[in-house]
C-alpha atoms as a PDB file:
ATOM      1  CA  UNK A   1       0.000   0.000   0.000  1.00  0.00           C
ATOM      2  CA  UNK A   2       1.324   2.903  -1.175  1.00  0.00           C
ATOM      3  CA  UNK A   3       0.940   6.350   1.795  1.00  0.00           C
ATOM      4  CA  UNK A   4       3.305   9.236   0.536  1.00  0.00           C
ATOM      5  CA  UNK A   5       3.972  11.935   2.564  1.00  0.00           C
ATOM      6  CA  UNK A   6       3.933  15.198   1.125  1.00  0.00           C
ATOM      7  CA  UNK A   7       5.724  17.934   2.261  1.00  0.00           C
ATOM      8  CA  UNK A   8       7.030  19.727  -1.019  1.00  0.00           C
ATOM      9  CA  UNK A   9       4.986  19.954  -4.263  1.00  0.00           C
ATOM     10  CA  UNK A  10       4.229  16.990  -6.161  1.00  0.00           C
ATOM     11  CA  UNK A  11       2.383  17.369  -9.468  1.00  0.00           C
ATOM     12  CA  UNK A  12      -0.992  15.879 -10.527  1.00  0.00           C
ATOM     13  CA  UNK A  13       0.020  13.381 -12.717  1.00  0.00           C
ATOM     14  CA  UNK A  14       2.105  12.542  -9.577  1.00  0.00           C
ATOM     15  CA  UNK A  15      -1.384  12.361  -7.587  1.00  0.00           C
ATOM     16  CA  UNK A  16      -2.869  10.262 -10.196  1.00  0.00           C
ATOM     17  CA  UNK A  17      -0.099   7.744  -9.956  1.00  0.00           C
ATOM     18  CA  UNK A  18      -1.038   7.266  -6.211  1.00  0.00           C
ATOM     19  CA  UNK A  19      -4.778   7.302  -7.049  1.00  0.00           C
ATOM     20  CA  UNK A  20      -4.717   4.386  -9.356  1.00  0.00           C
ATOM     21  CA  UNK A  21      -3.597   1.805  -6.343  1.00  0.00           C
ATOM     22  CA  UNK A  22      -7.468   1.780  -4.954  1.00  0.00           C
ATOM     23  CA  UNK A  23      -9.431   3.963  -6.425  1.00  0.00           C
ATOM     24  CA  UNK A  24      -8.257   5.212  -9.632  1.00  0.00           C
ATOM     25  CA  UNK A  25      -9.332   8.603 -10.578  1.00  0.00           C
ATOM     26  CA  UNK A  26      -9.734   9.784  -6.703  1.00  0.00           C
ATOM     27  CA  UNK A  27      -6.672   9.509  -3.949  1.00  0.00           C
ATOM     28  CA  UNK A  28      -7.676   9.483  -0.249  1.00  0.00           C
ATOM     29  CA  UNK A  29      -5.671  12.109   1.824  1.00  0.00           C
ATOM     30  CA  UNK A  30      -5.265  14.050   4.979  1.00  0.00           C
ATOM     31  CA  UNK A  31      -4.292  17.106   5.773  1.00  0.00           C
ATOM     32  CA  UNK A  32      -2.229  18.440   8.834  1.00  0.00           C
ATOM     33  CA  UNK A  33      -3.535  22.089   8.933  1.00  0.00           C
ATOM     34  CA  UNK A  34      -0.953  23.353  11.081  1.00  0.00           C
ATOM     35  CA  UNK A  35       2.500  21.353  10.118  1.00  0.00           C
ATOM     36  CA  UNK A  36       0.605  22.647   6.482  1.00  0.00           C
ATOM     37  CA  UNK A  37       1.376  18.694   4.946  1.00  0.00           C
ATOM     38  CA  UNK A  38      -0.520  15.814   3.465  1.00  0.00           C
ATOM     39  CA  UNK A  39      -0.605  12.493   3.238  1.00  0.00           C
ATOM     40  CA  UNK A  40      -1.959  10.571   0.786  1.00  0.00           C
ATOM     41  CA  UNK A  41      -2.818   7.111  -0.620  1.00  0.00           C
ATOM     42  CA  UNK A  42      -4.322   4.025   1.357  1.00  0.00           C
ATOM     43  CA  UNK A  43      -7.426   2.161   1.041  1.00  0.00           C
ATOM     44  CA  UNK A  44      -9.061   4.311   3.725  1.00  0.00           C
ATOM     45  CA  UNK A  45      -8.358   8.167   5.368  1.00  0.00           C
ATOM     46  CA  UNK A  46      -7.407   5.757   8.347  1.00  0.00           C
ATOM     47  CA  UNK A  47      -4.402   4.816   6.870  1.00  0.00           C
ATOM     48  CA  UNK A  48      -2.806   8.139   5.990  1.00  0.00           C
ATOM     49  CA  UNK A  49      -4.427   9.600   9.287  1.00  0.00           C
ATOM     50  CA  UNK A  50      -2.161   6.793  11.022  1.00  0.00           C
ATOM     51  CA  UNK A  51       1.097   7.593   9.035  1.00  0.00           C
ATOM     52  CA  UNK A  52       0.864  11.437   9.736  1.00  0.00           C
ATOM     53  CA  UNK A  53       0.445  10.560  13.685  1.00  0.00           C
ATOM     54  CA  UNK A  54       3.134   8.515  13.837  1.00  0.00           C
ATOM     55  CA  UNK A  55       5.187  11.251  11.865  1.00  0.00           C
ATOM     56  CA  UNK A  56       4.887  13.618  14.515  1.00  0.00           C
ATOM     57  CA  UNK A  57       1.240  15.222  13.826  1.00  0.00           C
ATOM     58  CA  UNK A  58      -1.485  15.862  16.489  1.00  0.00           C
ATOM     59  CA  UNK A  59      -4.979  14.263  15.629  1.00  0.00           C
ATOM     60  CA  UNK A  60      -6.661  17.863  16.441  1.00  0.00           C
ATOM     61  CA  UNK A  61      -4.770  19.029  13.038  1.00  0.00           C
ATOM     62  CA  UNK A  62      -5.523  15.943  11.001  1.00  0.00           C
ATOM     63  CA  UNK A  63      -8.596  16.366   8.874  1.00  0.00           C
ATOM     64  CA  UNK A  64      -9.958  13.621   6.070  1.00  0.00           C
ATOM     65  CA  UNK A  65     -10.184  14.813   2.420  1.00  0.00           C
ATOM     66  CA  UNK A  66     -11.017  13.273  -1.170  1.00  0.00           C
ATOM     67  CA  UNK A  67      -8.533  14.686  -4.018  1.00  0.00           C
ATOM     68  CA  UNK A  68      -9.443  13.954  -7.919  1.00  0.00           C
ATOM     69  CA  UNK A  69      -6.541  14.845  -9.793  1.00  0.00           C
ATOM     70  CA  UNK A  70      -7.878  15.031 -13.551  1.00  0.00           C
ATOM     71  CA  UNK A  71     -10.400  17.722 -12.109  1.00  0.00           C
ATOM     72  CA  UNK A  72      -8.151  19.037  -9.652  1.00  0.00           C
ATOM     73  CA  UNK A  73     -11.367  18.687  -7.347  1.00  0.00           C
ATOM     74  CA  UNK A  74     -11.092  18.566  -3.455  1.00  0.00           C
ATOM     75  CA  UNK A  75     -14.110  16.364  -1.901  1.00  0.00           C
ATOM     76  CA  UNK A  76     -14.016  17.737   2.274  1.00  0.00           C
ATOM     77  CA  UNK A  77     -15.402  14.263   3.540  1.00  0.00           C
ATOM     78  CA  UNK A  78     -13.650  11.427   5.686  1.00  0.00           C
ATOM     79  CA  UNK A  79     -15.062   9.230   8.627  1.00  0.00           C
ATOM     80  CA  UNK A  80     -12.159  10.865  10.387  1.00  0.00           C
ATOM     81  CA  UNK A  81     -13.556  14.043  10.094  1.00  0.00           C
ATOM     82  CA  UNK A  82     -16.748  13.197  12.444  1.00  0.00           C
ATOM     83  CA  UNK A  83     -15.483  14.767  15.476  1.00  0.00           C
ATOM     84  CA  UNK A  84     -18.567  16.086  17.576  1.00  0.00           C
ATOM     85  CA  UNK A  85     -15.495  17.806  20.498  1.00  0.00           C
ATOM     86  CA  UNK A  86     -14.148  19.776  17.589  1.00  0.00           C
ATOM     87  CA  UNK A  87     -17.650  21.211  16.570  1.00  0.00           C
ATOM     88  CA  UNK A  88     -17.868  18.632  13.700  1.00  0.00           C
ATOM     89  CA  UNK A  89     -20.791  16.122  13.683  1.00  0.00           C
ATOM     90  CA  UNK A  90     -21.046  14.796  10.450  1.00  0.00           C
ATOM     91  CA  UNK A  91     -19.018  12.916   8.152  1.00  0.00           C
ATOM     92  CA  UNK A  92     -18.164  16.493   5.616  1.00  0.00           C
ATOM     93  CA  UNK A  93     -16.279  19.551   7.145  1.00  0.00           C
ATOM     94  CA  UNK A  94     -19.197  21.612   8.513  1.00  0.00           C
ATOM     95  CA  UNK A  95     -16.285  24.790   9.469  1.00  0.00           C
ATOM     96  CA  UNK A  96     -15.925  26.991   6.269  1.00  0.00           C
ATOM     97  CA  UNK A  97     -12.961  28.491   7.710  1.00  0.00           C
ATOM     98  CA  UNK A  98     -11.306  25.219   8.315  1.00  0.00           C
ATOM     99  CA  UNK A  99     -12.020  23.890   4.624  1.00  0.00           C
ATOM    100  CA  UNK A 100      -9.962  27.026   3.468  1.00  0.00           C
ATOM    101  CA  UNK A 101      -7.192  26.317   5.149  1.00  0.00           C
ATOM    102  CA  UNK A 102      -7.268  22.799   4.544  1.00  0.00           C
ATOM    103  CA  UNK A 103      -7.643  24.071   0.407  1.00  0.00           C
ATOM    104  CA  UNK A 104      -4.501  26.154   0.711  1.00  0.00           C
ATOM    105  CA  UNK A 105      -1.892  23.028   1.911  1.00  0.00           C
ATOM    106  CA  UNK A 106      -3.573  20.458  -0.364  1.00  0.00           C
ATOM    107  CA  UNK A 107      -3.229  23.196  -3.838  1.00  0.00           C
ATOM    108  CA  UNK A 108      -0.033  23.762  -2.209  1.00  0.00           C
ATOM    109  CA  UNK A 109       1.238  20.803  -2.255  1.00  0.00           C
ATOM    110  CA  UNK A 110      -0.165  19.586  -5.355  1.00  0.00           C
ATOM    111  CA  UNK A 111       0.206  21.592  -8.214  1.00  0.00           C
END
């Protein structure tokens, strides 16, 4: 199972590569808002979630997204993301503010 972690900019094509291991034209990722990194690849946001945390991220930061690279398209919803202590009940980002930021590392990093 490929899980890459991204901390300089990787392409789309790059993305795609990733993508096609599960789900082909869609790559599950998660985003560490403030180390302002991704991670991404894995069956399920669980996977990537687990690689971030054990590469030094706090699970407060760590927030579930859905990346399709031949649309450049960012999908804000995760089973990791249902958090109901950080103000987050359902499985989508509810915060607006939060999805921006979350936006800015992942068209950051992939370019």
């Amino acid at each position: 199972m490929i899980i890459r972690i991204i901390e300089q900019p990787i392409t789309r094509a790059e993305a795609k590569e990733i993508a096609k291991e599960f789900y082909g034209d869609m790559v599950k990722g998660v985003a560490d808002i403030e180390r302002e990194i991704i991670a991404l690849g894995g069956e399920w946001h669980m996977d990537a979630n687990a690689k971030l945390i054990r590469h030094g991220s706090r699970q407060t930061a760590v927030w579930g997204f859905n990346f399709y690279p031949d649309e450049c398209r960012i999908e804000y919803t995760s089973l990791i993301n249902i958090r109901p202590s950080q103000n987050n009940r359902k499985i989508e980002i509810q915060d607006e503010e939060l999805k921006r930021k979350m936006e800015k590392v992942i068209r950051k990093l992939i370019l």
